[in-house]
PDB file of N, CA and C in Angstrom:
ATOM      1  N   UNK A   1       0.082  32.780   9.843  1.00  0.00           N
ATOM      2  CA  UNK A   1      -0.569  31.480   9.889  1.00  0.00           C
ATOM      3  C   UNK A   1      -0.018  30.626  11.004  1.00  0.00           C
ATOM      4  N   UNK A   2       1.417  30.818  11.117  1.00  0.00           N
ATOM      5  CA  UNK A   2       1.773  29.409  12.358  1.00  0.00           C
ATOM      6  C   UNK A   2       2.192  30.363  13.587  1.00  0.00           C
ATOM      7  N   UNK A   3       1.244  29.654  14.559  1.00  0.00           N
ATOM      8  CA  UNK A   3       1.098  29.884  15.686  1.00  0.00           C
ATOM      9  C   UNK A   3       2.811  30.800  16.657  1.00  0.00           C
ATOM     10  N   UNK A   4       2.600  30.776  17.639  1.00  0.00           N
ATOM     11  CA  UNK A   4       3.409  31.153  18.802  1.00  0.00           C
ATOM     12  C   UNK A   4       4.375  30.056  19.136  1.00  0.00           C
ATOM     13  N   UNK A   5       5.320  29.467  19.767  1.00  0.00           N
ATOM     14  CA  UNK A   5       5.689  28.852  20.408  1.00  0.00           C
ATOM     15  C   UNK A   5       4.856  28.325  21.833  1.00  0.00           C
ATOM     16  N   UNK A   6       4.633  27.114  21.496  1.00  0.00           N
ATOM     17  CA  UNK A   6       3.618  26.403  22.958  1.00  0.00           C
ATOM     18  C   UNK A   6       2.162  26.238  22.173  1.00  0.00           C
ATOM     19  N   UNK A   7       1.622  26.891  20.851  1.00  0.00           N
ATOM     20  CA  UNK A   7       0.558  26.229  20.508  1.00  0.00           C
ATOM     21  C   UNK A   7       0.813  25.179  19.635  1.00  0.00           C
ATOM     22  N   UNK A   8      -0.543  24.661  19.126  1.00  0.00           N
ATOM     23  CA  UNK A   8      -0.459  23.661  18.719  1.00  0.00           C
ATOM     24  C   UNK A   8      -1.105  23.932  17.160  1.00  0.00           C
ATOM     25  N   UNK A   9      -0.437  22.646  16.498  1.00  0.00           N
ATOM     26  CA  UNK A   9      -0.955  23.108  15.056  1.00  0.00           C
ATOM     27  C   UNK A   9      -1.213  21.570  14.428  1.00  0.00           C
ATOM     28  N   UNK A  10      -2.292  21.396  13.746  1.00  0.00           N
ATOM     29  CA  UNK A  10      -3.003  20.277  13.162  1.00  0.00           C
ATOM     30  C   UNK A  10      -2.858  20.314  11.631  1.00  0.00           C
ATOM     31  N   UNK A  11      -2.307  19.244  10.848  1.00  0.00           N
ATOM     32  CA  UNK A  11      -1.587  19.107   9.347  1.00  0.00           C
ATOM     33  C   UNK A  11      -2.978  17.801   9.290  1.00  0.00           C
ATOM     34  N   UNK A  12      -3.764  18.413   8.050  1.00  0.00           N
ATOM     35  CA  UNK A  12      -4.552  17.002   7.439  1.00  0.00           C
ATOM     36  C   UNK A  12      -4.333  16.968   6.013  1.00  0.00           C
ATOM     37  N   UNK A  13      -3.913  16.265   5.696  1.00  0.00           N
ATOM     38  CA  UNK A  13      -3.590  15.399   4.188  1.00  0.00           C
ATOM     39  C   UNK A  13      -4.767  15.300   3.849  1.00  0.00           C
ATOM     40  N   UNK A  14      -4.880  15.567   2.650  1.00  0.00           N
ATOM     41  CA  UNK A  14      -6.502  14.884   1.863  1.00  0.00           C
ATOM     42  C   UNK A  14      -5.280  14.827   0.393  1.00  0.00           C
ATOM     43  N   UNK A  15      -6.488  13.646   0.038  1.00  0.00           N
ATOM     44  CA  UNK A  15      -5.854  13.243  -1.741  1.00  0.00           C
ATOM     45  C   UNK A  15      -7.564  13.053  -2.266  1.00  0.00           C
ATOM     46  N   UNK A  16      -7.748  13.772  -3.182  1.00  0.00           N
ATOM     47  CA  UNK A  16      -8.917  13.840  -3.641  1.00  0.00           C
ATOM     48  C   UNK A  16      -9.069  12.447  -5.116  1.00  0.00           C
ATOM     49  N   UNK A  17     -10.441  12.347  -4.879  1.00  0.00           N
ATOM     50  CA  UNK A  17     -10.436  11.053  -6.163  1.00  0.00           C
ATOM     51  C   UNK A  17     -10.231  12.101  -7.390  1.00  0.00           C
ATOM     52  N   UNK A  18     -10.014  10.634  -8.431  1.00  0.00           N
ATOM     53  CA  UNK A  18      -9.700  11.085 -10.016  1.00  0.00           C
ATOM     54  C   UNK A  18     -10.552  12.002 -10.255  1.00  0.00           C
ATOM     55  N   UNK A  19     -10.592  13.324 -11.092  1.00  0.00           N
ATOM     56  CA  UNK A  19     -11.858  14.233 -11.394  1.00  0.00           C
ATOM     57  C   UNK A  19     -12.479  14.574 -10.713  1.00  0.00           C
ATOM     58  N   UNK A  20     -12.131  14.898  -9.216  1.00  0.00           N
ATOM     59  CA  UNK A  20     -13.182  15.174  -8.427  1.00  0.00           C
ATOM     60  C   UNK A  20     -13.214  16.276  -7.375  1.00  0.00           C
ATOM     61  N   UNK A  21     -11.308  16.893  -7.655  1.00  0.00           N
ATOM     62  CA  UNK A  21     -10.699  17.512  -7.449  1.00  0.00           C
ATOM     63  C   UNK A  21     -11.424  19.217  -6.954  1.00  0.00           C
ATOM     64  N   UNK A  22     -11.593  19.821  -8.071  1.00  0.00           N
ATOM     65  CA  UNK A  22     -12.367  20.847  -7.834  1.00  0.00           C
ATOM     66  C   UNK A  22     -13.869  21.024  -7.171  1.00  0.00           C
ATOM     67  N   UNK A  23     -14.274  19.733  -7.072  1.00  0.00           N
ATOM     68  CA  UNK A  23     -15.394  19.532  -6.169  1.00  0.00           C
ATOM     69  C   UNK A  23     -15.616  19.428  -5.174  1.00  0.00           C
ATOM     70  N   UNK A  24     -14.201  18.653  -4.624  1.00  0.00           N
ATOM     71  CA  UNK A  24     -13.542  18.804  -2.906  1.00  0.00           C
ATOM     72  C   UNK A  24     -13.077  19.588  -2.564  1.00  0.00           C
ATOM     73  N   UNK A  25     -12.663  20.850  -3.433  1.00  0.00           N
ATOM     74  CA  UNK A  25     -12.171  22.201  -2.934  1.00  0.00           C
ATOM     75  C   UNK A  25     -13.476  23.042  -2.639  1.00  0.00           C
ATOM     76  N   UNK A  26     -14.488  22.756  -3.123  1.00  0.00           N
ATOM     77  CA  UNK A  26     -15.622  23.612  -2.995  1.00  0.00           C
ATOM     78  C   UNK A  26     -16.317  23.024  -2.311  1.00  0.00           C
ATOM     79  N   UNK A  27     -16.376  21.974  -2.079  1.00  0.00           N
ATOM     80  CA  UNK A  27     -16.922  21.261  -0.793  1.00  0.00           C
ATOM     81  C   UNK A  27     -16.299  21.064   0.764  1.00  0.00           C
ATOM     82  N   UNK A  28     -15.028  21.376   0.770  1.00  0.00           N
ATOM     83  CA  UNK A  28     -14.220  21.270   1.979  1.00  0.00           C
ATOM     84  C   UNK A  28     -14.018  23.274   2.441  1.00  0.00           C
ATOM     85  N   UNK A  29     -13.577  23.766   1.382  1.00  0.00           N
ATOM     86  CA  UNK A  29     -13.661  24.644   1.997  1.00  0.00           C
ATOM     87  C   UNK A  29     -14.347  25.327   2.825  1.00  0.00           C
ATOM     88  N   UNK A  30     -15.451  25.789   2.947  1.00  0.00           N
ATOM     89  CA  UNK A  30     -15.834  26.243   3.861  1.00  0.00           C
ATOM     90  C   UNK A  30     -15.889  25.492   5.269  1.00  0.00           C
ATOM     91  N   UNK A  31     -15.418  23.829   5.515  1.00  0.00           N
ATOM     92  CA  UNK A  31     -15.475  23.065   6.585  1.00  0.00           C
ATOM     93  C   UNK A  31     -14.230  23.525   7.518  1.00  0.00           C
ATOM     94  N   UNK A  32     -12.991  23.652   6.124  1.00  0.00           N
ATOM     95  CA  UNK A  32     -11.843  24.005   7.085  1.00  0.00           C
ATOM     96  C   UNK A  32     -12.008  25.685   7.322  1.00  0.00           C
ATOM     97  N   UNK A  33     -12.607  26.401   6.873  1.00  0.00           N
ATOM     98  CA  UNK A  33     -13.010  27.812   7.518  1.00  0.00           C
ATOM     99  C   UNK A  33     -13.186  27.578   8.942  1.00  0.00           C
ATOM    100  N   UNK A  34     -14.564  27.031   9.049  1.00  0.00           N
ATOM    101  CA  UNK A  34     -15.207  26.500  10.038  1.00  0.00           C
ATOM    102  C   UNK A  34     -14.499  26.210  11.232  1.00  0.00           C
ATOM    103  N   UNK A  35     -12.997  25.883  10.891  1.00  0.00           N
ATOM    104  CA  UNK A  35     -12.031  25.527  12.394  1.00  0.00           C
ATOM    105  C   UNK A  35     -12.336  26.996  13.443  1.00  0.00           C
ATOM    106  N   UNK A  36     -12.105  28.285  13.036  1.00  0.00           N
ATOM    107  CA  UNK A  36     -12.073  29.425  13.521  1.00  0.00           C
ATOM    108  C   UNK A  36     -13.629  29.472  14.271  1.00  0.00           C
ATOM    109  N   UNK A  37     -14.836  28.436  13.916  1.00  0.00           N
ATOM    110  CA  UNK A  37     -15.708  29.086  14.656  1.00  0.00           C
ATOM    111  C   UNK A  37     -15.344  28.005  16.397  1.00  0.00           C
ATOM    112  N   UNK A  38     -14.198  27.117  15.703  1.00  0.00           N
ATOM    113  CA  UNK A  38     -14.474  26.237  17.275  1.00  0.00           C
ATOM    114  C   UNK A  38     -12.906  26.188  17.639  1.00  0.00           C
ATOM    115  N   UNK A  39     -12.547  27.598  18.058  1.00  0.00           N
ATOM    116  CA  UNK A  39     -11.549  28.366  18.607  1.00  0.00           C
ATOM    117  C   UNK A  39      -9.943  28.232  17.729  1.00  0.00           C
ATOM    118  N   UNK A  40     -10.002  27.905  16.628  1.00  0.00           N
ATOM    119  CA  UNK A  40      -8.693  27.836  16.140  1.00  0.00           C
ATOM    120  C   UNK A  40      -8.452  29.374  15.673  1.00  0.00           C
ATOM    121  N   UNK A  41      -7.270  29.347  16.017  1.00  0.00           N
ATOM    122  CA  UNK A  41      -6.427  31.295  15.651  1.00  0.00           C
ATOM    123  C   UNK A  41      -6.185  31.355  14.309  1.00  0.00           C
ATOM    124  N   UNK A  42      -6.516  30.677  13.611  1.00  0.00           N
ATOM    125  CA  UNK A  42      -5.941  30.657  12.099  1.00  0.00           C
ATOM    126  C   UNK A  42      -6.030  29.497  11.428  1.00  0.00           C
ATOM    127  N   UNK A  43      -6.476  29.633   9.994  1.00  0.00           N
ATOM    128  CA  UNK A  43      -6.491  28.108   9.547  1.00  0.00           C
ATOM    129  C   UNK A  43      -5.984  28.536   7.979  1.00  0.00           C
ATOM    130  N   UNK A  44      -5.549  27.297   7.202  1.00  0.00           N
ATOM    131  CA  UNK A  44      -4.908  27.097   5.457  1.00  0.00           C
ATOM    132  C   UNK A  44      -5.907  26.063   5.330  1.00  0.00           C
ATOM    133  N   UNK A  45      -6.341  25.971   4.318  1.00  0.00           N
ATOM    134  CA  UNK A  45      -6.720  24.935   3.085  1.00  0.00           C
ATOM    135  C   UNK A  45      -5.950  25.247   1.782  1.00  0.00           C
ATOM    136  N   UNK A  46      -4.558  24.279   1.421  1.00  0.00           N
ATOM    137  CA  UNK A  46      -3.862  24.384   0.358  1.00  0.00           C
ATOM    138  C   UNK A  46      -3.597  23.443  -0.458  1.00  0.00           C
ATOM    139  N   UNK A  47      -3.710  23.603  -2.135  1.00  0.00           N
ATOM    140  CA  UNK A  47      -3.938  22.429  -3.378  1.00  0.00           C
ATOM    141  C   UNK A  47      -2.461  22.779  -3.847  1.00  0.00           C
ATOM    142  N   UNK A  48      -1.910  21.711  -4.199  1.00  0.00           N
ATOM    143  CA  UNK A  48      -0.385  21.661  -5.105  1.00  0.00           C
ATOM    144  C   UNK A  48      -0.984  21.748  -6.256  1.00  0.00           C
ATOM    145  N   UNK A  49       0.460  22.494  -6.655  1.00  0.00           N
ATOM    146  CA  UNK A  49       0.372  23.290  -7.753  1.00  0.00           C
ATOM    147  C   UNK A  49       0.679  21.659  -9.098  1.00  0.00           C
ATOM    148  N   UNK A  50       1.602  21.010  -8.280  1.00  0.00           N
ATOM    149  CA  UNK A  50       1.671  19.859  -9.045  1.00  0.00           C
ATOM    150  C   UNK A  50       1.136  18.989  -9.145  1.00  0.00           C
ATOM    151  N   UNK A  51       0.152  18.758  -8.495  1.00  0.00           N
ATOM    152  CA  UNK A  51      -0.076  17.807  -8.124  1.00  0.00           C
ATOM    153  C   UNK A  51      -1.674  18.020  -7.479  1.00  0.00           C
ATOM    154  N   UNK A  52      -2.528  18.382  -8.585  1.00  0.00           N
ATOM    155  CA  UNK A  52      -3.814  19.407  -8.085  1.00  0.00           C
ATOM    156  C   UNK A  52      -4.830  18.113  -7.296  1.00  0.00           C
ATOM    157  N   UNK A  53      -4.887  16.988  -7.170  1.00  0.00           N
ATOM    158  CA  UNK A  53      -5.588  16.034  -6.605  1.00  0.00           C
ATOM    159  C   UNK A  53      -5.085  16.296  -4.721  1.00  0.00           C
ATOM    160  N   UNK A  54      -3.657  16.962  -4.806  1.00  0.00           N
ATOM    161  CA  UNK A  54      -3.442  16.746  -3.004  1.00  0.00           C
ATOM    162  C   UNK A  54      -3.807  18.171  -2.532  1.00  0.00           C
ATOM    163  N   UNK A  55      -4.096  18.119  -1.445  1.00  0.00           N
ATOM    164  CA  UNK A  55      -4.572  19.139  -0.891  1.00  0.00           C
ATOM    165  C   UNK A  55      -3.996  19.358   0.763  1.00  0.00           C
ATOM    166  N   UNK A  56      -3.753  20.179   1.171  1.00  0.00           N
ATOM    167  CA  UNK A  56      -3.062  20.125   2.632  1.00  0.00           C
ATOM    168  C   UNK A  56      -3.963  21.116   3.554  1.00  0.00           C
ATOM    169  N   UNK A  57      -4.355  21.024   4.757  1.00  0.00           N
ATOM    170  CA  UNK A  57      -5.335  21.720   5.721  1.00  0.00           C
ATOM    171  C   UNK A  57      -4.302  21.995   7.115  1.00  0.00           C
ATOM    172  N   UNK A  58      -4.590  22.937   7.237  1.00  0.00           N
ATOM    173  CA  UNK A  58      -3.513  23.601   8.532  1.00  0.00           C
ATOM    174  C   UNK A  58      -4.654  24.321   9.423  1.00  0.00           C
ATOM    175  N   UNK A  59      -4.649  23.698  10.814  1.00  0.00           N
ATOM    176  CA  UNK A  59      -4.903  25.034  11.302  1.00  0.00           C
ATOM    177  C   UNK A  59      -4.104  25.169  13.089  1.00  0.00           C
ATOM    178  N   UNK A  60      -4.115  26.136  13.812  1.00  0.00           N
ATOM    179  CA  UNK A  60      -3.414  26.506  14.582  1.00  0.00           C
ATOM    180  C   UNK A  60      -4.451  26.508  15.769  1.00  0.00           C
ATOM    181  N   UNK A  61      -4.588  25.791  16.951  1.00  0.00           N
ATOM    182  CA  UNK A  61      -5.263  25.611  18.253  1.00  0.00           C
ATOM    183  C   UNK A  61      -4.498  26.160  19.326  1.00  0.00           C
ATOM    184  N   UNK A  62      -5.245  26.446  20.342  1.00  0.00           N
ATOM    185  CA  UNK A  62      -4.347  26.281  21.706  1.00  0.00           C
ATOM    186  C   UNK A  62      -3.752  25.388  22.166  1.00  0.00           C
ATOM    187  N   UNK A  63      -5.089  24.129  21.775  1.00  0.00           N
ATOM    188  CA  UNK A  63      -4.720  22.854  22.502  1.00  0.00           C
ATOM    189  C   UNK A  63      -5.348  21.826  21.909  1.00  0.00           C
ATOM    190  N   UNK A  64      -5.149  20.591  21.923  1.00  0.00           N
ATOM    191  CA  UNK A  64      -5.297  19.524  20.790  1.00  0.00           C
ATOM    192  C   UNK A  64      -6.961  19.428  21.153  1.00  0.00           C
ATOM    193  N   UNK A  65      -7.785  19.558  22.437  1.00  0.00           N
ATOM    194  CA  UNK A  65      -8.810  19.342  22.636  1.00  0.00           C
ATOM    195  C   UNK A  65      -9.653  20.157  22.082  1.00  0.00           C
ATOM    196  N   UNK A  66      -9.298  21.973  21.689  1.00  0.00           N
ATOM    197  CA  UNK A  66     -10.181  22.750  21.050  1.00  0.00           C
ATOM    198  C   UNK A  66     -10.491  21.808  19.490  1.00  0.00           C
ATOM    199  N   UNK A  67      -9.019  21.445  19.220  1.00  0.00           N
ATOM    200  CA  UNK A  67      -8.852  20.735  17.818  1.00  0.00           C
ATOM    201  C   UNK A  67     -10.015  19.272  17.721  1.00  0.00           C
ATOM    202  N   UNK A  68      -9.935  18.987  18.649  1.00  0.00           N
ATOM    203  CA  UNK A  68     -10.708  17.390  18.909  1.00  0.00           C
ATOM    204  C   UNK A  68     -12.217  18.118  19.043  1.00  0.00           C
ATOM    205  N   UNK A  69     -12.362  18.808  19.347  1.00  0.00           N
ATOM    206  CA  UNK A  69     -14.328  19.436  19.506  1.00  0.00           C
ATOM    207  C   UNK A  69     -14.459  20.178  18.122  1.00  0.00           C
ATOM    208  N   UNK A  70     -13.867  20.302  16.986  1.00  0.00           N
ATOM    209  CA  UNK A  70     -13.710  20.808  16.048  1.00  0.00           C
ATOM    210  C   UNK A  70     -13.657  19.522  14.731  1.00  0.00           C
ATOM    211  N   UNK A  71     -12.867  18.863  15.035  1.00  0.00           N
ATOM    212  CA  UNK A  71     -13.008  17.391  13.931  1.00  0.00           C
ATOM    213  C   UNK A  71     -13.752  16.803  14.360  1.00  0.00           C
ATOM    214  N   UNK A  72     -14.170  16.295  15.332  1.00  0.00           N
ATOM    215  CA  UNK A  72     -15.675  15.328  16.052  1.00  0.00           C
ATOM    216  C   UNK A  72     -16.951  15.470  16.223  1.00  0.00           C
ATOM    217  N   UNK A  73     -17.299  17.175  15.786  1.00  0.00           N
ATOM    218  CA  UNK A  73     -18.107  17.409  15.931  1.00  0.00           C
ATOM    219  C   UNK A  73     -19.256  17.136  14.689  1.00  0.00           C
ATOM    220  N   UNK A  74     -20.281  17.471  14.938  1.00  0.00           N
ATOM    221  CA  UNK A  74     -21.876  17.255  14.688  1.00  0.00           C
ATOM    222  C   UNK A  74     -21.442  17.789  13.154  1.00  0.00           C
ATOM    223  N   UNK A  75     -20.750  18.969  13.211  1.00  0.00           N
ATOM    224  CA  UNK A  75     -20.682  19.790  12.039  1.00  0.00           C
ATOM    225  C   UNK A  75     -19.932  19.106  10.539  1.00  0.00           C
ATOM    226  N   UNK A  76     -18.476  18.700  11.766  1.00  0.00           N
ATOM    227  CA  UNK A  76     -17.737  18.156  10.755  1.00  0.00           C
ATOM    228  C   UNK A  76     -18.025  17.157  10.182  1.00  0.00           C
ATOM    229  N   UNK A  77     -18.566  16.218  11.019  1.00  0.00           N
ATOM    230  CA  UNK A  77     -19.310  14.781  10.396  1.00  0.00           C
ATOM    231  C   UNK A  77     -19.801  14.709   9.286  1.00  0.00           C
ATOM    232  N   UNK A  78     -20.925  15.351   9.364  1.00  0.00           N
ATOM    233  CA  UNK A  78     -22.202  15.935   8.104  1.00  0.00           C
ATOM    234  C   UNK A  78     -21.140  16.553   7.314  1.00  0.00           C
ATOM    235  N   UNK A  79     -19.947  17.564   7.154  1.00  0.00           N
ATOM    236  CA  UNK A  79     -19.475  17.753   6.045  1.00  0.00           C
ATOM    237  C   UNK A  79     -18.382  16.274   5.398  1.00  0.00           C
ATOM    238  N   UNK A  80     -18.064  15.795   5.985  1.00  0.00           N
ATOM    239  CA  UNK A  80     -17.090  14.316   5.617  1.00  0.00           C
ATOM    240  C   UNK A  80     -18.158  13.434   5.469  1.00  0.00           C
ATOM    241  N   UNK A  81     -19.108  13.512   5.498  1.00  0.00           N
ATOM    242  CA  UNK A  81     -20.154  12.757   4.985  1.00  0.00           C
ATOM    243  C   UNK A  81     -20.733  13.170   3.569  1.00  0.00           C
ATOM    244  N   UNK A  82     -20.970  14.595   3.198  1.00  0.00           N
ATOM    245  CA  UNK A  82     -21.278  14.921   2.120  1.00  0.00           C
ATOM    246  C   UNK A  82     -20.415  15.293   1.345  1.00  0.00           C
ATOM    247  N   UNK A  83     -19.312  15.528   1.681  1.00  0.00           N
ATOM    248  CA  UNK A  83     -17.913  15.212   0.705  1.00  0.00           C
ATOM    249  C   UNK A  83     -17.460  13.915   0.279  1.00  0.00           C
ATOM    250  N   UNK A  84     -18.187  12.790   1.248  1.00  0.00           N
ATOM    251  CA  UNK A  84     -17.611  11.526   0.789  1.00  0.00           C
ATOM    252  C   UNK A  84     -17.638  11.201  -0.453  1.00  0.00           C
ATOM    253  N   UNK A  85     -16.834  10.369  -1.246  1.00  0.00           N
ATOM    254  CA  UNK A  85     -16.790   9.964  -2.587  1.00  0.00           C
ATOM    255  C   UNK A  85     -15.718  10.412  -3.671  1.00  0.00           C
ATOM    256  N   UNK A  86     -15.627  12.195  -2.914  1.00  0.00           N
ATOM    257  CA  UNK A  86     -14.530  12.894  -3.159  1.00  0.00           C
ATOM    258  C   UNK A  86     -13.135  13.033  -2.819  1.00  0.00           C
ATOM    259  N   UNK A  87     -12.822  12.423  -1.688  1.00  0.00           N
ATOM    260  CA  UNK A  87     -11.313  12.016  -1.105  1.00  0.00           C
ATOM    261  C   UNK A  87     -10.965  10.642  -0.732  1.00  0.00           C
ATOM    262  N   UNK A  88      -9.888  10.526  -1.141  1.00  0.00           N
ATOM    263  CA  UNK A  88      -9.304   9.106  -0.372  1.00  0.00           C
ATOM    264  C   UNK A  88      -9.024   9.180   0.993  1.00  0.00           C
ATOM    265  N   UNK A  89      -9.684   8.007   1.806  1.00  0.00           N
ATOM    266  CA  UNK A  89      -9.448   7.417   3.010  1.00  0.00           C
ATOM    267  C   UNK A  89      -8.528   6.696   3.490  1.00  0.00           C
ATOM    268  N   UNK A  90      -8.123   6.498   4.185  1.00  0.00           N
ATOM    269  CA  UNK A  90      -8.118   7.202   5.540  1.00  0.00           C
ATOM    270  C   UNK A  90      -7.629   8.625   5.855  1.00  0.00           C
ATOM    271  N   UNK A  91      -8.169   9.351   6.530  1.00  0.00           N
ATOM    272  CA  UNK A  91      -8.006  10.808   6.780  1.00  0.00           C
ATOM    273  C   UNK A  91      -6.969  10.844   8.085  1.00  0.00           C
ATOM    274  N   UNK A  92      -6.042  11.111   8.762  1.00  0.00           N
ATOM    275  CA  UNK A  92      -5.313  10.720   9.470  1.00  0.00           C
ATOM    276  C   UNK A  92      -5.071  12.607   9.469  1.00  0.00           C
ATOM    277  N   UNK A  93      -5.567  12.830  10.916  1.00  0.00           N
ATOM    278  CA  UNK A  93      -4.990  14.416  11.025  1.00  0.00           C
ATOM    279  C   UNK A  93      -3.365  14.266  11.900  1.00  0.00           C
ATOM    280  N   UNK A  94      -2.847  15.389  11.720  1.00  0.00           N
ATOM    281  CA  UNK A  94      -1.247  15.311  12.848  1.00  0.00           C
ATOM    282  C   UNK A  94      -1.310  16.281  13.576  1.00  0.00           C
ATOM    283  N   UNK A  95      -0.984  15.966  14.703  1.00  0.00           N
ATOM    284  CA  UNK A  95      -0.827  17.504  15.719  1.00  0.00           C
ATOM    285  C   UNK A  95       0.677  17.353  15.837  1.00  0.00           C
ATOM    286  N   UNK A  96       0.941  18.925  15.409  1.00  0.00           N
ATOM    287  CA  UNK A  96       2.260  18.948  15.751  1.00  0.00           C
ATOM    288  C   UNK A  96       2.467  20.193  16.388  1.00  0.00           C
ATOM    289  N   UNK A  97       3.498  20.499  17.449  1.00  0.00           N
ATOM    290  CA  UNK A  97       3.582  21.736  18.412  1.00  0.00           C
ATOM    291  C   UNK A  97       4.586  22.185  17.566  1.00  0.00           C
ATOM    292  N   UNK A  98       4.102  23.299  17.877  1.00  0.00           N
ATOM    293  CA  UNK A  98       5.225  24.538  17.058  1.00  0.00           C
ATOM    294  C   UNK A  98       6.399  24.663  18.457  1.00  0.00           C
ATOM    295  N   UNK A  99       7.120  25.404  17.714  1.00  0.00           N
ATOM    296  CA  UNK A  99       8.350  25.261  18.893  1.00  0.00           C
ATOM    297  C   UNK A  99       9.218  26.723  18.272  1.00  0.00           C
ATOM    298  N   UNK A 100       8.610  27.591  17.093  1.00  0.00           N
ATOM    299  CA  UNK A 100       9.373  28.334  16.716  1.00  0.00           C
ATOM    300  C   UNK A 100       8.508  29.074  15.407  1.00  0.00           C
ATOM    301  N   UNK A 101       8.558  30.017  15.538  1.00  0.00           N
ATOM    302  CA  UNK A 101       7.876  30.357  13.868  1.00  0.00           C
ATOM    303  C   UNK A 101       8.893  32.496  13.533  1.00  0.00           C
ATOM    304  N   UNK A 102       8.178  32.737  12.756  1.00  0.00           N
ATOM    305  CA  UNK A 102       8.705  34.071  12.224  1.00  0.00           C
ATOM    306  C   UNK A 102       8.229  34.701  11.452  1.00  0.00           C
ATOM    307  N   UNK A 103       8.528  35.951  11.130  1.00  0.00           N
ATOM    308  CA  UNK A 103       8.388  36.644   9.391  1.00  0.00           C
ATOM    309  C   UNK A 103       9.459  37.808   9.428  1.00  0.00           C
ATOM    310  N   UNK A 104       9.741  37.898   8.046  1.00  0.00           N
ATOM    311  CA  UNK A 104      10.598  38.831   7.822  1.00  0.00           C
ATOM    312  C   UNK A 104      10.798  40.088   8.766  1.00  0.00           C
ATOM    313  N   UNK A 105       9.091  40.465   8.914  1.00  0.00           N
ATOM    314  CA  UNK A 105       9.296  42.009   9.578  1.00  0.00           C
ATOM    315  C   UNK A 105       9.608  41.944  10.785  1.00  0.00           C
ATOM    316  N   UNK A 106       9.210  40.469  11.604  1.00  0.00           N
ATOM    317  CA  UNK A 106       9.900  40.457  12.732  1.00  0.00           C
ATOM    318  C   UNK A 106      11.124  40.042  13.493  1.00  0.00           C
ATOM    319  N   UNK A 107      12.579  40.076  11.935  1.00  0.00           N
ATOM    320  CA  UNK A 107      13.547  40.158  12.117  1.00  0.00           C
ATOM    321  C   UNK A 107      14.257  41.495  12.534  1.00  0.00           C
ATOM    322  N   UNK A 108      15.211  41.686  13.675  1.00  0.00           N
ATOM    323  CA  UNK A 108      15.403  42.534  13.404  1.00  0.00           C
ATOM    324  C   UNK A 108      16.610  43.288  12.169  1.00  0.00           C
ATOM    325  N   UNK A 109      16.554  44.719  12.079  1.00  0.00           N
ATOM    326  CA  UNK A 109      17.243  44.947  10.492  1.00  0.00           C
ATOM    327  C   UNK A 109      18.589  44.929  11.079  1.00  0.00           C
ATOM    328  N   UNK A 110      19.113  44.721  10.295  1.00  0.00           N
ATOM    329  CA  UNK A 110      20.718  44.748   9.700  1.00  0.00           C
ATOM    330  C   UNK A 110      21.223  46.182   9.340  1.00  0.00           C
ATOM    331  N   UNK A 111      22.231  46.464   9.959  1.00  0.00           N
ATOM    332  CA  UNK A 111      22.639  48.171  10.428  1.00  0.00           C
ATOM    333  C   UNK A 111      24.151  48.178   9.262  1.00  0.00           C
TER     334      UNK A 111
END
C-alpha cells in the first residue's frame, strides 16, 4: 500500500453522521476505488474497529497534481454530492511524502 520513497501519499479523514455509517461505506467506496482510474498506484478505504463512524482513505500518487485531477474532478463531485448527508464536513485531505516504507519480506534474513 505505501508508496516508494519520493511519492506522494494523500490521508482523508471522514467521520460519518449518527446511523449512517454503513451507508457511507457503501457509498464512498467505490469513489475511493476510483483513485486508481486517475493514476494513483494504490489506494485504502479503512473503518475503526472502535470507533465504526471514522473512516480513513489512503491513496498513493506520483504527484499531488495526479491527486488534485482525482478529488476535483467531475466524478468526485457527483459522488460527495450524493453521499452528502452522510459525513461530517469539512473534508480536509493531507498530502504527505513518504520518505521510507517496507515489509517483512523485504528485510533482509538474519543468519
Amino acid at each position: 500500500m505505501i508508496g516508494e520513497p519520493g511519492t506522494g501519499m494523500v490521508e482523508i479523514r471522514w467521520v460519518a453522521n449518527p446511523f449512517r455509517a454503513d451507508k457511507f461505506e457503501r457509498a464512498w467506496l467505490p469513489a475511493a476505488e476510483a483513485a486508481l482510474d486517475y493514476g494513483a498506484r494504490s489506494w485504502a478505504f479503512v473503518r475503526s474497529r472502535e470507533d465504526p463512524q471514522q473512516f480513513v482513505q489512503y491513496a498513493v500518487f506520483a504527484d499531488k497534481l495526479a491527486f488534485e485531477r482525482y478529488w476535483y474532478s467531475e466524478e468526485m463531485a457527483e459522488a460527495r454530492a450524493e453521499a452528502s448527508g452522510l459525513f461530517q464536513v469539512p473534508i480536509l485531505p493531507i498530502w504527505l511524502g513518504v520518505v521510507g516504507s517496507g515489509t517483512p519480506a523485504e528485510q533482509p534474513a538474519e543468519r
